[in-house]
PDB file of N, CA and C in Angstrom:
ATOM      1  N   UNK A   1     105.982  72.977-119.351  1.00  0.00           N
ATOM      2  CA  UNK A   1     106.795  71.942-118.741  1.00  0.00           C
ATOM      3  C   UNK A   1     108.005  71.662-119.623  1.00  0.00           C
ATOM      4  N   UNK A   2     108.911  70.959-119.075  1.00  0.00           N
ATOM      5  CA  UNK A   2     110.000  70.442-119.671  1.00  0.00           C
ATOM      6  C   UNK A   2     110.046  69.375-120.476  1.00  0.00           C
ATOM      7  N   UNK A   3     110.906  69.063-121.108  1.00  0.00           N
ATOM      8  CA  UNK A   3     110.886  68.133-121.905  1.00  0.00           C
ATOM      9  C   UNK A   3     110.665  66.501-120.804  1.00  0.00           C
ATOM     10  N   UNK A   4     111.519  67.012-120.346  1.00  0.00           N
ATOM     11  CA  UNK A   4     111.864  65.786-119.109  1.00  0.00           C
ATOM     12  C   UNK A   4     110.513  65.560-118.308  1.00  0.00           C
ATOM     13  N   UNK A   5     109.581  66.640-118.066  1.00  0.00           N
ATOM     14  CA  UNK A   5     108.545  66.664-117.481  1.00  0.00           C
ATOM     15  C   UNK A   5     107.662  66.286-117.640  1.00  0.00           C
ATOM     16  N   UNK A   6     107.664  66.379-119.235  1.00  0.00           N
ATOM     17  CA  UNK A   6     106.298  66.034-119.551  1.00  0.00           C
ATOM     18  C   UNK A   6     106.535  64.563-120.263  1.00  0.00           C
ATOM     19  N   UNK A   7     107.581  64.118-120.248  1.00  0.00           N
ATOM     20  CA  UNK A   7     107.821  62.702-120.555  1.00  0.00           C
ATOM     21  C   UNK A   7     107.681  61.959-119.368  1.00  0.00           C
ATOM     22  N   UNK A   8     108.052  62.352-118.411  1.00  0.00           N
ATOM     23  CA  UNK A   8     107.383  61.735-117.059  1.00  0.00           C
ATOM     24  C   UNK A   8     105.632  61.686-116.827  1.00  0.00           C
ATOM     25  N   UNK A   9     105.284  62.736-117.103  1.00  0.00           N
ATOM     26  CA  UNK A   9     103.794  62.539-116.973  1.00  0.00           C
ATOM     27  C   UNK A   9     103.273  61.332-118.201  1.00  0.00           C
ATOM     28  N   UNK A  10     103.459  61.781-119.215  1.00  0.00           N
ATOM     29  CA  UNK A  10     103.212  60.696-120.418  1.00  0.00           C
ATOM     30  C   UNK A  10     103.405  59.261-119.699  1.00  0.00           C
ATOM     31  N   UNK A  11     104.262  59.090-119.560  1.00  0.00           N
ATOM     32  CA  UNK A  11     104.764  57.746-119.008  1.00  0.00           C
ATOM     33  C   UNK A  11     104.051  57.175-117.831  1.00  0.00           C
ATOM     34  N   UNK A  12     103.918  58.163-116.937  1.00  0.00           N
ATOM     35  CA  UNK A  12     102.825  57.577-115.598  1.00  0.00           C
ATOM     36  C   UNK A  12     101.474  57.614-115.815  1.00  0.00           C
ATOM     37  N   UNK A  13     101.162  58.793-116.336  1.00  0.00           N
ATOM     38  CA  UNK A  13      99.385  58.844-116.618  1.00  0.00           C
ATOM     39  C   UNK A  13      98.901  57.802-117.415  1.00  0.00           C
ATOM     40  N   UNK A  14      97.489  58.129-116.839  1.00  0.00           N
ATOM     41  CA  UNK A  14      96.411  56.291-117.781  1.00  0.00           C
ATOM     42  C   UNK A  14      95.477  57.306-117.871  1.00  0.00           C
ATOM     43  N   UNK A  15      94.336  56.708-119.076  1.00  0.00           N
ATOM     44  CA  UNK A  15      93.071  57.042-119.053  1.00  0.00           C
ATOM     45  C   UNK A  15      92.142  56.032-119.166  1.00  0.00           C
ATOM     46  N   UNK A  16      91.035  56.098-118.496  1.00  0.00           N
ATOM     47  CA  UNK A  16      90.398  55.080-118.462  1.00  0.00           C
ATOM     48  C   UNK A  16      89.007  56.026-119.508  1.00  0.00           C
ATOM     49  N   UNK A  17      87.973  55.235-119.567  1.00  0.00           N
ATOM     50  CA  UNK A  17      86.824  55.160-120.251  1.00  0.00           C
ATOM     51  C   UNK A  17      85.565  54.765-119.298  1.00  0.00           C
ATOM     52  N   UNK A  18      84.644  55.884-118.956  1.00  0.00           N
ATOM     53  CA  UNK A  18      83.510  55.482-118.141  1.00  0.00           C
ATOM     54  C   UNK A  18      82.107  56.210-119.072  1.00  0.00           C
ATOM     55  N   UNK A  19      81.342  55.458-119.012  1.00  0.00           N
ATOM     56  CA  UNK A  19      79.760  55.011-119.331  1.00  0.00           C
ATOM     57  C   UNK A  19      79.008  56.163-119.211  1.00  0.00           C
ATOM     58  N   UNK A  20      78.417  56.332-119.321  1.00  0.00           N
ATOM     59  CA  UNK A  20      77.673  58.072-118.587  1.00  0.00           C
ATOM     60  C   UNK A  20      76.536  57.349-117.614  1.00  0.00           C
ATOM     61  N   UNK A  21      76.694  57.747-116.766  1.00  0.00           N
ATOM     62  CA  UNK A  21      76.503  57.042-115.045  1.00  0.00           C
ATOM     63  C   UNK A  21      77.298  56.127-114.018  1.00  0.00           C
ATOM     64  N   UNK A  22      78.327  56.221-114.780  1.00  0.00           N
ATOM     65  CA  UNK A  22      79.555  55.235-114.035  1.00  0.00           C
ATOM     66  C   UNK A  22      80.220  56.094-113.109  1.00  0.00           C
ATOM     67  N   UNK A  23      80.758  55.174-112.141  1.00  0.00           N
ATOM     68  CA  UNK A  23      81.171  55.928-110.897  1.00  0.00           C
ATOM     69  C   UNK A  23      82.860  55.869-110.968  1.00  0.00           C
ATOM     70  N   UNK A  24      83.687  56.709-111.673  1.00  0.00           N
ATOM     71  CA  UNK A  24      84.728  57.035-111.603  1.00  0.00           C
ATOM     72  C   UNK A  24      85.645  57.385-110.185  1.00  0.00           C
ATOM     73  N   UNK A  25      85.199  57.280-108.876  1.00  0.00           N
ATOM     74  CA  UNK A  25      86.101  57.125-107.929  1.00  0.00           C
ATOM     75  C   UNK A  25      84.564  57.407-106.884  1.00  0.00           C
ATOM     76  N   UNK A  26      85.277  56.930-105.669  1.00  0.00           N
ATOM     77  CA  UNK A  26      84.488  56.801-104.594  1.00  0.00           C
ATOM     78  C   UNK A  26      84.325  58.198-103.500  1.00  0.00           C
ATOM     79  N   UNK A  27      83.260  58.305-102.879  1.00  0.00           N
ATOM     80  CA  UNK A  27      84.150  59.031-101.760  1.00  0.00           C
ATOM     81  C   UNK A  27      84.640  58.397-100.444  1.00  0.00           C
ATOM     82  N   UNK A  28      85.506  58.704 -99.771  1.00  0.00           N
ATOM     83  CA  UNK A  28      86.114  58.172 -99.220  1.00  0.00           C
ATOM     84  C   UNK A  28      87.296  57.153 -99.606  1.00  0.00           C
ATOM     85  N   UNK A  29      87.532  56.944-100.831  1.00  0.00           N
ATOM     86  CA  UNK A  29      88.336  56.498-101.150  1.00  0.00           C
ATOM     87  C   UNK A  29      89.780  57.019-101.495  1.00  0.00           C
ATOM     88  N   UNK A  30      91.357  55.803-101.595  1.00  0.00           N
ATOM     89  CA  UNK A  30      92.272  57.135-101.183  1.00  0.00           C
ATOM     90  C   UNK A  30      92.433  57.854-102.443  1.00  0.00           C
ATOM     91  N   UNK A  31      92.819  59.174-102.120  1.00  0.00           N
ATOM     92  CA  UNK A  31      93.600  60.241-103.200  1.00  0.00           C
ATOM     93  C   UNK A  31      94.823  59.256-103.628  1.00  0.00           C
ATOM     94  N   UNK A  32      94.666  58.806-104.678  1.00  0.00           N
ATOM     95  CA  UNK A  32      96.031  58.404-105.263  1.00  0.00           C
ATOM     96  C   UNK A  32      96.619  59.466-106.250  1.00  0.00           C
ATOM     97  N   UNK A  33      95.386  60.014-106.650  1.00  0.00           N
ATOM     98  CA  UNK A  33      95.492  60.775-108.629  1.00  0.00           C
ATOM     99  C   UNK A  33      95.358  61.964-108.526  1.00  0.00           C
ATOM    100  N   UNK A  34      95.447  62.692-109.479  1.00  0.00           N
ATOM    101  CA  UNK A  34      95.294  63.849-109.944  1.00  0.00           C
ATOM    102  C   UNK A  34      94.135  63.480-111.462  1.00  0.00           C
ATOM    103  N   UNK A  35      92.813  63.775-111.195  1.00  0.00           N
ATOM    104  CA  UNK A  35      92.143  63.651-112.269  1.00  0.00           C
ATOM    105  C   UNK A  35      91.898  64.441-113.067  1.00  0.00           C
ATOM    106  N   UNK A  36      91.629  64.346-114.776  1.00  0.00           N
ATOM    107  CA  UNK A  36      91.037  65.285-115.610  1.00  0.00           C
ATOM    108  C   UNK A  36      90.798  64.741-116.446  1.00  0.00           C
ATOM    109  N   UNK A  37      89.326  65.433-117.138  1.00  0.00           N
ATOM    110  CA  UNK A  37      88.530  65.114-117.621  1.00  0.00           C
ATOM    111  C   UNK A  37      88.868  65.435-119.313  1.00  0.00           C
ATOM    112  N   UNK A  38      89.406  64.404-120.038  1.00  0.00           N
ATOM    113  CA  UNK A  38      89.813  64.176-121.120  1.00  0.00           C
ATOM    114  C   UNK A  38      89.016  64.964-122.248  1.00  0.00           C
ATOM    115  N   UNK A  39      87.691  63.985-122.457  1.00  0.00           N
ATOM    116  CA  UNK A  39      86.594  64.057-123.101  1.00  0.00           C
ATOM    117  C   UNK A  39      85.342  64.041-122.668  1.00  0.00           C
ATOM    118  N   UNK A  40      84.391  64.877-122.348  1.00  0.00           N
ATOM    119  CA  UNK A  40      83.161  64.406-121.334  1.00  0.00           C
ATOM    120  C   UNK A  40      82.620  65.072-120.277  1.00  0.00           C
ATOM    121  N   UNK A  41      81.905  64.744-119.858  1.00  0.00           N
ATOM    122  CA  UNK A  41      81.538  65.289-118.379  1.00  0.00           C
ATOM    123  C   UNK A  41      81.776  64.854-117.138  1.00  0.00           C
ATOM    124  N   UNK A  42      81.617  65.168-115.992  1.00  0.00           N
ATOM    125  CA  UNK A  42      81.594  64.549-115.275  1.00  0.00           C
ATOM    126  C   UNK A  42      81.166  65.083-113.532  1.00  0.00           C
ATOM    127  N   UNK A  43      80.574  64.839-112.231  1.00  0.00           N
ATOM    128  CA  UNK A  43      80.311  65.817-111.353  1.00  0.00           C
ATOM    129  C   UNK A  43      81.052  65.721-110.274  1.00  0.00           C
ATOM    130  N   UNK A  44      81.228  65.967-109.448  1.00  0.00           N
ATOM    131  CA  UNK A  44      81.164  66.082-108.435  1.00  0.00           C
ATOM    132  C   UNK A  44      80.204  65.866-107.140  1.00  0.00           C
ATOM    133  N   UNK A  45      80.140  64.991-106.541  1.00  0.00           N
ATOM    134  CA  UNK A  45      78.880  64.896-105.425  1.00  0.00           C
ATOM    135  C   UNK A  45      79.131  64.584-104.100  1.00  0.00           C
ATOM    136  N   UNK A  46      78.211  64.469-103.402  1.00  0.00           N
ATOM    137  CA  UNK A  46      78.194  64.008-101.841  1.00  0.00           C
ATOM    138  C   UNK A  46      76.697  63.167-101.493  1.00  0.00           C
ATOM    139  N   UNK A  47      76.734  62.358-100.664  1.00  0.00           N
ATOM    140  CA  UNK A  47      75.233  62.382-100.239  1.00  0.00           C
ATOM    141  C   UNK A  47      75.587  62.195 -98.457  1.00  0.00           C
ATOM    142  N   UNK A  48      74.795  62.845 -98.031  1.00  0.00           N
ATOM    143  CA  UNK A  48      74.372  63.204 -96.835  1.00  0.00           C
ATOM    144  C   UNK A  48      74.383  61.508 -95.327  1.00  0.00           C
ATOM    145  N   UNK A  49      74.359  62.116 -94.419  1.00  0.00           N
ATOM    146  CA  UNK A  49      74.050  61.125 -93.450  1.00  0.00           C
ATOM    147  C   UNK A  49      72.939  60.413 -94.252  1.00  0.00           C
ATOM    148  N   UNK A  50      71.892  61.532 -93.913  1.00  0.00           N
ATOM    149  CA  UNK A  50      70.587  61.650 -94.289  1.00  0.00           C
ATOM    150  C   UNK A  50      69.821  60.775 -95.607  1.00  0.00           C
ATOM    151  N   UNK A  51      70.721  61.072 -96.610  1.00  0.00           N
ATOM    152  CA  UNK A  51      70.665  60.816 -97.758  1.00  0.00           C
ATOM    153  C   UNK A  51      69.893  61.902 -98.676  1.00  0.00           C
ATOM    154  N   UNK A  52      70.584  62.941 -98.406  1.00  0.00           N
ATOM    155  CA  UNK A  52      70.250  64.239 -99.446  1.00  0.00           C
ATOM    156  C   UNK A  52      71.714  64.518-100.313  1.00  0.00           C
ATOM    157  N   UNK A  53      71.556  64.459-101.732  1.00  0.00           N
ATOM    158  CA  UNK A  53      72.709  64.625-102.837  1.00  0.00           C
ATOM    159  C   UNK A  53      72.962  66.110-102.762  1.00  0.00           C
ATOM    160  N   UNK A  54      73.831  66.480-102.824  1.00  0.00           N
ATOM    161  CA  UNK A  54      74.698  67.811-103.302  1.00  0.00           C
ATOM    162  C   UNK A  54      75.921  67.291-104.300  1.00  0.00           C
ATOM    163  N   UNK A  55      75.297  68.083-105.284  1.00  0.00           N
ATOM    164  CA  UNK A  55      76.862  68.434-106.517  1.00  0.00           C
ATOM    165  C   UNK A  55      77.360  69.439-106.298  1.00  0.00           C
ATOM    166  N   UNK A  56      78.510  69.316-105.895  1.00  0.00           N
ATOM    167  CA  UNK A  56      79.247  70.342-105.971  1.00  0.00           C
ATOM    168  C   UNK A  56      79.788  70.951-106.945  1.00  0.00           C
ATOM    169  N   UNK A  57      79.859  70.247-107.913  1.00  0.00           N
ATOM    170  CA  UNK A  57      80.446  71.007-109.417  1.00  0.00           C
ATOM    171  C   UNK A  57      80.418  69.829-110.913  1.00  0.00           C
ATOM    172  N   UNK A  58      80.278  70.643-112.062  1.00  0.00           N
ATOM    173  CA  UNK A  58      80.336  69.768-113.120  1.00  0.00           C
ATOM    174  C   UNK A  58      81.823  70.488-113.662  1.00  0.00           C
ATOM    175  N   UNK A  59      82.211  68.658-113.972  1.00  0.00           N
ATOM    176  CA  UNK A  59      83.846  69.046-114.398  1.00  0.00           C
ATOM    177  C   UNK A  59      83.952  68.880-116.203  1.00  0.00           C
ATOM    178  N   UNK A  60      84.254  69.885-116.650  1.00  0.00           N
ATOM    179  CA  UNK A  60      83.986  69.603-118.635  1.00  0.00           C
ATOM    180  C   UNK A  60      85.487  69.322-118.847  1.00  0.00           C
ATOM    181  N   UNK A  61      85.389  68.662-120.220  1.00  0.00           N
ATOM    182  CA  UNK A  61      86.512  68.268-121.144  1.00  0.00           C
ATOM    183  C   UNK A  61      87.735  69.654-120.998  1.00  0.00           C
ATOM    184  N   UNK A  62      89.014  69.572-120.713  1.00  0.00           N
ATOM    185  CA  UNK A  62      89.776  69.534-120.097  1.00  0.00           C
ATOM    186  C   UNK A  62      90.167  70.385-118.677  1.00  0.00           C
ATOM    187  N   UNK A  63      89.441  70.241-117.848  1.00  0.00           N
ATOM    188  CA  UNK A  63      89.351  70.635-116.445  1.00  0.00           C
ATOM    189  C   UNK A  63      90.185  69.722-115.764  1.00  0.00           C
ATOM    190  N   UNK A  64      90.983  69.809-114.877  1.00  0.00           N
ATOM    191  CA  UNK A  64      91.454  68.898-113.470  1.00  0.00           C
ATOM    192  C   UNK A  64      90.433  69.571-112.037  1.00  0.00           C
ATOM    193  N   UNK A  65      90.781  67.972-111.079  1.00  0.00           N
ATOM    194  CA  UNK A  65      90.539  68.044-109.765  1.00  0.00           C
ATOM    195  C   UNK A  65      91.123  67.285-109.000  1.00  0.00           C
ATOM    196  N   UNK A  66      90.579  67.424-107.915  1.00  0.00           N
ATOM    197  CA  UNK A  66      91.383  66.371-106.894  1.00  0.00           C
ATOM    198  C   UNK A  66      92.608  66.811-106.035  1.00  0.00           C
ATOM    199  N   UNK A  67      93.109  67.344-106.829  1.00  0.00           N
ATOM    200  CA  UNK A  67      94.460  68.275-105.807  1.00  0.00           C
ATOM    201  C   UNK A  67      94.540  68.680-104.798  1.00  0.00           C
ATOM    202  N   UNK A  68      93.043  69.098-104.045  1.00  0.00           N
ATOM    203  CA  UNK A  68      93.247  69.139-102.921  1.00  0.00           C
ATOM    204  C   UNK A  68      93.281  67.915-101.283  1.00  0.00           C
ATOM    205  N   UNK A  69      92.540  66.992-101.710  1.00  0.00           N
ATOM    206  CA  UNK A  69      92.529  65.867-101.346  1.00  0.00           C
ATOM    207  C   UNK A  69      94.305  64.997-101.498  1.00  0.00           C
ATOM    208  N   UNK A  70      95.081  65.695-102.482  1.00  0.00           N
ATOM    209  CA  UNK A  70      96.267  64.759-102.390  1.00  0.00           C
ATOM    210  C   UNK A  70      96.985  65.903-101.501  1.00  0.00           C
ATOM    211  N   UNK A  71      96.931  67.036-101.842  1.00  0.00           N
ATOM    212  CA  UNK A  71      97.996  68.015-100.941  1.00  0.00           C
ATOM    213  C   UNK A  71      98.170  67.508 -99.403  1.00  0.00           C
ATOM    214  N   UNK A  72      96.237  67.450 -99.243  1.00  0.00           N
ATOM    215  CA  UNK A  72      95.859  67.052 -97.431  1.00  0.00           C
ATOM    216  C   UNK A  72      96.496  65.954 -96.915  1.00  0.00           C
ATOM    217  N   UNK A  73      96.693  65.198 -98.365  1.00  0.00           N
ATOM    218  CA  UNK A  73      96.887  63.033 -98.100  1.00  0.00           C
ATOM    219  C   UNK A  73      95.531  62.496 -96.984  1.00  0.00           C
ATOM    220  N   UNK A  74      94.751  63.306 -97.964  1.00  0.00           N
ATOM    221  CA  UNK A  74      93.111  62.693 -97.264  1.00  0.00           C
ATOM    222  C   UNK A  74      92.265  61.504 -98.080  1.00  0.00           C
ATOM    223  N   UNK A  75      91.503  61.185 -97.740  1.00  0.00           N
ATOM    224  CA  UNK A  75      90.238  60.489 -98.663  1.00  0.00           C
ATOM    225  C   UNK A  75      89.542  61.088 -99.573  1.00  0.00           C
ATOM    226  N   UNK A  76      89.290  60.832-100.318  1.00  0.00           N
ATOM    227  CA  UNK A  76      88.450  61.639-101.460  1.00  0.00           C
ATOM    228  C   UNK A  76      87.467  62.124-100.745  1.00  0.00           C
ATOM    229  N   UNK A  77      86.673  62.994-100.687  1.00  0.00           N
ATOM    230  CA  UNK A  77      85.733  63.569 -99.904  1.00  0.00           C
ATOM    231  C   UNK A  77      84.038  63.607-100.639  1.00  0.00           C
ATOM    232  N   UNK A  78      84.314  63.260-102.151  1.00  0.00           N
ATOM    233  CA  UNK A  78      83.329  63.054-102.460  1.00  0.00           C
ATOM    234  C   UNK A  78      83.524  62.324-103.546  1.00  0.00           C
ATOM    235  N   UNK A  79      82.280  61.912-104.502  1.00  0.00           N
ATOM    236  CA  UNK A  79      82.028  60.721-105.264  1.00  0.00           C
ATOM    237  C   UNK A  79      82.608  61.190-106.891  1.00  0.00           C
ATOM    238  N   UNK A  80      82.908  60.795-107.795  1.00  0.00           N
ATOM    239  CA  UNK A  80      82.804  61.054-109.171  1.00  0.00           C
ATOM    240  C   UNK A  80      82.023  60.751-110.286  1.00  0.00           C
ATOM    241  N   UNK A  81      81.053  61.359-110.536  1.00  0.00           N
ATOM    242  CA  UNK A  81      80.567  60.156-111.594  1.00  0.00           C
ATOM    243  C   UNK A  81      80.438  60.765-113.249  1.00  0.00           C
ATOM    244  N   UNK A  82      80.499  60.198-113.799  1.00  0.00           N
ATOM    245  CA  UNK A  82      80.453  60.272-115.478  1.00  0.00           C
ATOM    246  C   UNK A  82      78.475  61.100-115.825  1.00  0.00           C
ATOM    247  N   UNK A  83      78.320  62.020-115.995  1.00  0.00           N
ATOM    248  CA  UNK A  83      77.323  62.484-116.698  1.00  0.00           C
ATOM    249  C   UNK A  83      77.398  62.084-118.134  1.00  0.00           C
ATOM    250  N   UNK A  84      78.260  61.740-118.866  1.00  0.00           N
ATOM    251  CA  UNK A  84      78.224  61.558-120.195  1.00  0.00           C
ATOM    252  C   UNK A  84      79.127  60.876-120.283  1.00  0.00           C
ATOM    253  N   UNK A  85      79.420  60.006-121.406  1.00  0.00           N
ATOM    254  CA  UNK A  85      80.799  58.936-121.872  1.00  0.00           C
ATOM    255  C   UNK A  85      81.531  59.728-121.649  1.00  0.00           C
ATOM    256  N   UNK A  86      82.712  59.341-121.086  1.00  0.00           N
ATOM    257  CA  UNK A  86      83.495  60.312-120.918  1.00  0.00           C
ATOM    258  C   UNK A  86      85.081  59.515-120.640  1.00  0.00           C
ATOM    259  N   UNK A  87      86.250  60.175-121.098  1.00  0.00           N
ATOM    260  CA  UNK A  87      87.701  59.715-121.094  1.00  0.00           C
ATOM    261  C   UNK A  87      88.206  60.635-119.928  1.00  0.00           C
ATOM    262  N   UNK A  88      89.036  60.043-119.034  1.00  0.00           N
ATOM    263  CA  UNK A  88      89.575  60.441-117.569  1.00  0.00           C
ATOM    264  C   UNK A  88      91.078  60.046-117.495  1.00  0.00           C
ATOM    265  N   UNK A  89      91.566  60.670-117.323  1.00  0.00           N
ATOM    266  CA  UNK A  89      92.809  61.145-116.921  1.00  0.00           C
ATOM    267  C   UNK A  89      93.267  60.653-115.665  1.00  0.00           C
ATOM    268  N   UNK A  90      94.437  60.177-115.641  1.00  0.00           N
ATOM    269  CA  UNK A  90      95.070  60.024-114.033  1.00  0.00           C
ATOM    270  C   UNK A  90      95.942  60.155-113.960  1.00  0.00           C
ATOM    271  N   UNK A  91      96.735  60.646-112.996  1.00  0.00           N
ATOM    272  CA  UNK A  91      98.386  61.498-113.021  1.00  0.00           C
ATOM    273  C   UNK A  91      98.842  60.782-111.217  1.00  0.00           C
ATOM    274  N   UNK A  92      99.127  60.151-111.213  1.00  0.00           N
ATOM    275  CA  UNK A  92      99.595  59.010-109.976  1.00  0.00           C
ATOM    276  C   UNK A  92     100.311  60.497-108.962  1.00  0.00           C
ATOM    277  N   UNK A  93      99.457  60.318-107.772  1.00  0.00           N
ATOM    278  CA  UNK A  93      99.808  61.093-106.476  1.00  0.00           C
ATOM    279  C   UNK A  93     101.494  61.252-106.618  1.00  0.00           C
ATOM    280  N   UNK A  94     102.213  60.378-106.721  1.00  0.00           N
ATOM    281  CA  UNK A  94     103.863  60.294-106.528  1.00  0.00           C
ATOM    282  C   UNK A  94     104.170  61.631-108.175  1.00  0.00           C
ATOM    283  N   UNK A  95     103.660  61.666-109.448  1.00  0.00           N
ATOM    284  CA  UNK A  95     103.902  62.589-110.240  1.00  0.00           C
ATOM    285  C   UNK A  95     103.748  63.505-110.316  1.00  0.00           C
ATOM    286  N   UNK A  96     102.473  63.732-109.314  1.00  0.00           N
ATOM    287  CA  UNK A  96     102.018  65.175-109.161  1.00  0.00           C
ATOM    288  C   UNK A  96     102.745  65.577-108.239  1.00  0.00           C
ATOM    289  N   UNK A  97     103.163  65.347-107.255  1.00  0.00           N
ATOM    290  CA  UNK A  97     103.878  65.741-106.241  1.00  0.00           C
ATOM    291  C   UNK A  97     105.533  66.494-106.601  1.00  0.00           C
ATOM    292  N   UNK A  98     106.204  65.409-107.463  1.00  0.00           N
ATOM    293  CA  UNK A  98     107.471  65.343-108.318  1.00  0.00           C
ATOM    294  C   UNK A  98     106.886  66.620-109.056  1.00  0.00           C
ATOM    295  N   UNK A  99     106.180  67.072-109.919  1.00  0.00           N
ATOM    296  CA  UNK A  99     105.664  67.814-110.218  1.00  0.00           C
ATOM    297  C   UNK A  99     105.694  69.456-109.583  1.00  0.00           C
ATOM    298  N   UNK A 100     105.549  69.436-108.757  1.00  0.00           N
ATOM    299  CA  UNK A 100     105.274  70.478-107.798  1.00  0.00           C
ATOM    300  C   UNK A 100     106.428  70.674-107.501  1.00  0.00           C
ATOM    301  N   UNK A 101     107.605  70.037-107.195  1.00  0.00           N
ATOM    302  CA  UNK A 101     108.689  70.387-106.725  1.00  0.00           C
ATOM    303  C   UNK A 101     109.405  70.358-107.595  1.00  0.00           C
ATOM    304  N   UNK A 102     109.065  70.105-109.051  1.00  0.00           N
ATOM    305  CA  UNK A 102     110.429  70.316-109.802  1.00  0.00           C
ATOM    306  C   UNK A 102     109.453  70.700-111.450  1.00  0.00           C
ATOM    307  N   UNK A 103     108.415  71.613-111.469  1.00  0.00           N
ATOM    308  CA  UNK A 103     107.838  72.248-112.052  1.00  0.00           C
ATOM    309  C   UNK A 103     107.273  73.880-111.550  1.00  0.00           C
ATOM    310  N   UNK A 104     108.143  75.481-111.649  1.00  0.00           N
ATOM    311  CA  UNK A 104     107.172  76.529-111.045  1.00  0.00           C
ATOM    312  C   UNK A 104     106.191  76.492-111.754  1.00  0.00           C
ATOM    313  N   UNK A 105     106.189  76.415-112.697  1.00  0.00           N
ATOM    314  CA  UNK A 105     104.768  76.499-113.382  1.00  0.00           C
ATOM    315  C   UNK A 105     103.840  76.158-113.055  1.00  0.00           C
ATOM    316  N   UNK A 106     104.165  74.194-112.601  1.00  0.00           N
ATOM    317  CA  UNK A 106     102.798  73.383-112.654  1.00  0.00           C
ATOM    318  C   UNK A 106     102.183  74.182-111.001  1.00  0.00           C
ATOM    319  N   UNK A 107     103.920  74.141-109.992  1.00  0.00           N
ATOM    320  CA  UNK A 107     103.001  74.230-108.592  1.00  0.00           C
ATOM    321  C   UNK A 107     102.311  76.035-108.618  1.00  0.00           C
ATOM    322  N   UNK A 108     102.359  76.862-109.468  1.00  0.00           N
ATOM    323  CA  UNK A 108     101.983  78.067-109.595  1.00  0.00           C
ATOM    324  C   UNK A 108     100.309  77.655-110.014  1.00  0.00           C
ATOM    325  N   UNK A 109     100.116  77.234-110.938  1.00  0.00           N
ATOM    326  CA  UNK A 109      98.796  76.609-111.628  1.00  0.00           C
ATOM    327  C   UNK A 109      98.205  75.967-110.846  1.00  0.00           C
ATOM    328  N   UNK A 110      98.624  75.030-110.162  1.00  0.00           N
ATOM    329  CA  UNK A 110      98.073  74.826-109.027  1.00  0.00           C
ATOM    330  C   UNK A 110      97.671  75.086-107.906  1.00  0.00           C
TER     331      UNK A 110
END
């Protein structure tokens, strides 16, 4: 990234701090972010009408997700939660986007 670029991200991104069992975003809730996983673990899940769990994936210390849920401008589609203490990343829907259009790199990586 650019100088300019990555002073923009600096400037918008937060990290928060979750518990190991804390629920770091909902599903169904909106895509605002672009998440990644700082320090820690963290999964991916769903639970069913029914109430049967599926993980879909464990996310490790520095992985992103979520990107596809902001591309769509959908709801999160599934839950987040902290397997371990863990530091989280957030990159505000409006940076990632700015991002994409004025980064080849980032929207290539992506």
């Amino acid at each position: 990234m650019t100088q300019e670029q990555l002073a923009r991200v600096q400037k918008d991104a937060f990290q928060r701090s979750f518990s190991a069992g804390a629920l770091v975003c909902h599903r169904g809730a909106p895509a605002d972010h672009w998440i990644g996983v700082i320090e820690g673990l963290v999964k991916v899940d769903t639970v069913s009408k029914g109430g049967r769990a599926t993980t879909f994936a464990g996310v490790p210390t520095g992985s992103w997700f979520g990107e596809g849920a902001l591309l769509k401008d959908e709801p999160r589609p599934y839950s987040v939660v902290a397997l371990r203490d863990s530091e989280v990343g957030f990159i505000p829907c409006s940076t990632f986007e700015w991002l994409l259009d004025n980064s080849h790199s980032f929207s290539r990586f992506v």
